[in-house]
Protein backbone atom coordinates (compact mmCIF):
# COMPACT_ATOMS: atom_id res chain seq x y z
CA UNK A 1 14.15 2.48 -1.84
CA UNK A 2 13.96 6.17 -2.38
CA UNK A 3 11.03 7.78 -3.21
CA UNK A 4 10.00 8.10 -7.24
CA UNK A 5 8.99 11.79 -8.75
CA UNK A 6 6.39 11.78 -10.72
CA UNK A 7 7.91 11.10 -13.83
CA UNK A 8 8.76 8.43 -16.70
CA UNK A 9 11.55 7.68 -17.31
CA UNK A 10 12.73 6.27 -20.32
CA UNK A 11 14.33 3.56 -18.10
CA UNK A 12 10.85 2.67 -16.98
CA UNK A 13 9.94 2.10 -20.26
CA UNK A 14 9.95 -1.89 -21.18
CA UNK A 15 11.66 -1.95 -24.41
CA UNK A 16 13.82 -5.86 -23.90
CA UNK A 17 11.62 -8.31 -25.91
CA UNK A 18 12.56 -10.99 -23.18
CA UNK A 19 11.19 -8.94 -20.33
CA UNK A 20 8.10 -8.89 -22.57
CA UNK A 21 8.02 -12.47 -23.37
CA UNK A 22 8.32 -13.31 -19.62
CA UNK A 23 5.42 -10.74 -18.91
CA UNK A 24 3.17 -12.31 -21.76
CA UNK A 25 4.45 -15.94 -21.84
CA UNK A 26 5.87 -16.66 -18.52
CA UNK A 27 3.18 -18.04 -17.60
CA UNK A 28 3.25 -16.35 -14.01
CA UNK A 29 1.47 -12.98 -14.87
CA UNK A 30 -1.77 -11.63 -13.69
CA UNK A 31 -4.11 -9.83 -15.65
CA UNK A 32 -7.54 -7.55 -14.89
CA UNK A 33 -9.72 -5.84 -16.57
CA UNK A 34 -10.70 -2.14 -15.96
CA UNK A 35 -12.51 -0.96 -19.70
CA UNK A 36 -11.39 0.11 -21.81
CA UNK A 37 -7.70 -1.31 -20.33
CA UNK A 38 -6.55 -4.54 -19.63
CA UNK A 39 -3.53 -4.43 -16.79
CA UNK A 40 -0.89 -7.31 -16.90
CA UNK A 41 1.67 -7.33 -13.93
CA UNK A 42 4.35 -9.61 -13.06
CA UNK A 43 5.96 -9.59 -9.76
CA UNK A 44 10.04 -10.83 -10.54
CA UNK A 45 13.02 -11.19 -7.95
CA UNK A 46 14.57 -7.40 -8.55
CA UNK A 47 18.64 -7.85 -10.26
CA UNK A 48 21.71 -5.37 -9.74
CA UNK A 49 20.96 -1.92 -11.16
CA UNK A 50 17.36 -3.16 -12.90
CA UNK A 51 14.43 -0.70 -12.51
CA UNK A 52 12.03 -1.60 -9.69
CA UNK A 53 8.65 -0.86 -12.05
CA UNK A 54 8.87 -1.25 -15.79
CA UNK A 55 5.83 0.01 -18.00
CA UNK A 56 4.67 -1.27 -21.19
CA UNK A 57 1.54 0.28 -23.05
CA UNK A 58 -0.05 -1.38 -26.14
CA UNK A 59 -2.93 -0.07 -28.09
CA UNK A 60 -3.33 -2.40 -31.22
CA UNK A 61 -3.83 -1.07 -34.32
CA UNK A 62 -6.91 -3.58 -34.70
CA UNK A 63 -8.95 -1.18 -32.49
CA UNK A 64 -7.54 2.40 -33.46
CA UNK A 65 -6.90 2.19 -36.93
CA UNK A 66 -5.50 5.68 -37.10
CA UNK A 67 -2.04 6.59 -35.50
CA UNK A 68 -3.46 9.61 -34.05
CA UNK A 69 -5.45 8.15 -32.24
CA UNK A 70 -3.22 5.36 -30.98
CA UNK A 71 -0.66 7.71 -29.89
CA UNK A 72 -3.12 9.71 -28.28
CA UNK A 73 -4.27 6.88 -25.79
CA UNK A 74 -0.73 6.19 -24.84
CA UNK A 75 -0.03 9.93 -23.95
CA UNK A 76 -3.06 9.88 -21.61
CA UNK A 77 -2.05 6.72 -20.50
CA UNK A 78 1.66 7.86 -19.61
CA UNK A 79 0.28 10.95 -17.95
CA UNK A 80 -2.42 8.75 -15.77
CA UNK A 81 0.61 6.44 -14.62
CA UNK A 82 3.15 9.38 -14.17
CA UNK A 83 0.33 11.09 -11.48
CA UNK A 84 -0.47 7.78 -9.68
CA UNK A 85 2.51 5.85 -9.79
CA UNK A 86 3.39 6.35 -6.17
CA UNK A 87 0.85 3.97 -5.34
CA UNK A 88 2.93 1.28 -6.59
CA UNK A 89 6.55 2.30 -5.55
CA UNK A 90 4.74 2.79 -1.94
CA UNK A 91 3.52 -1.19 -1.42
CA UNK A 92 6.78 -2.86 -3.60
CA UNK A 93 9.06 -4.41 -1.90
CA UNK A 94 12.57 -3.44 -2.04
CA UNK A 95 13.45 -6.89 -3.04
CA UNK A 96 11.22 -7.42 -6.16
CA UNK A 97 10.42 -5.38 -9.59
CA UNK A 98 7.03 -5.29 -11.45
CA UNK A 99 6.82 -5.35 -14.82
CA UNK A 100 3.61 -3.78 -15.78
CA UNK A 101 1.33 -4.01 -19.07
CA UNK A 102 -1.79 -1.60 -19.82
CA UNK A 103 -3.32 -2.78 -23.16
CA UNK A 104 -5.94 -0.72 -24.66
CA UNK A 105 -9.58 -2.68 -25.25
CA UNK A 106 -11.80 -0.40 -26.83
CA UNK A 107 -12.45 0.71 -30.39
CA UNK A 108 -13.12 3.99 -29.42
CA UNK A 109 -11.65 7.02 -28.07
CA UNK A 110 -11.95 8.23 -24.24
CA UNK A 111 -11.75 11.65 -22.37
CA UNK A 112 -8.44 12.06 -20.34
CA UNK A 113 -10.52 11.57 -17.00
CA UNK A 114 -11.79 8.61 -17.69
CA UNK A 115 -8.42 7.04 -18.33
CA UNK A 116 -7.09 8.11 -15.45
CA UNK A 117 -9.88 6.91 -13.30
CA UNK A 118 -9.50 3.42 -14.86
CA UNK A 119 -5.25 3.73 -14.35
CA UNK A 120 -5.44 4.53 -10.94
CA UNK A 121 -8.49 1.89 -10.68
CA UNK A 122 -5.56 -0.48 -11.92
CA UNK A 123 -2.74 0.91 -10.20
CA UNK A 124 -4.74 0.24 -6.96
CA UNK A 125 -5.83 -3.07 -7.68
CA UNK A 126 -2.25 -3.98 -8.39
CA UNK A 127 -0.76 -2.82 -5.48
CA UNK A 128 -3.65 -4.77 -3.29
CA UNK A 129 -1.95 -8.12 -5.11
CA UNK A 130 1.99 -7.10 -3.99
CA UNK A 131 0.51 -6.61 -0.45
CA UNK A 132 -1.15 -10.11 -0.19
């Protein structure tokens, strides 16, 4: 597998509702907590030409009410995962893709740091799970 930039793609952006449903509904997922995000991953056999990580990031409009706000948390979120990524792409096997959930728990806003202490917190955790 050759080595990812540190970038997002849009083709690392989950966008099929049926990769969703199997992330959500499959049944097969884990999920942990790092406040204020929740991480949901689900390790999958990897098909011809599919992306070997696929991101999804939901912040409900139940805790930001405003759009601002919501859009904010998923542009420090993007950035967190664009910087730390490699430490998923270095412990996935060739053989498998990850679709990968970060959903947004708080009511309130967070500093940039702190998001991208609790991403890479996730990140890490995640890639501790594809190792065992």
């Amino acid at each position: 597998m050759e080595q990812p930039r540190a970038t997002f793609p849009k083709r690392e952006r989950m966008v099929s509702q049926k990769l969703i449903d199997l992330l959500f509904l499959g049944g097969q997922s884990q999920s942990m907590g790092a406040f204020p995000l929740r991480a949901v991953c689900h390790v999958r056999p990897r098909t011809e030409g599919a992306e070997p990580l696929q991101l999804l990031i939901s912040v409900p409009k139940k805790r930001l009410k405003h759009a601002v706000d919501r859009n904010r948390v998923k542009r420090q979120v993007r950035e967190a995962f664009r910087h730390n990524k490699l430490l998923l792409a270095q412990t996935l096997p060739a053989d498998k893709a990850l679709l990968l959930a970060f959903v947004w728990q708080a009511d309130t806003l967070f500093s940039s740091h702190v998001v991208e202490a609790r991403v890479t917190k996730l990140l890490k955790r995640v890639a501790q799970q594809l190792e065992s």
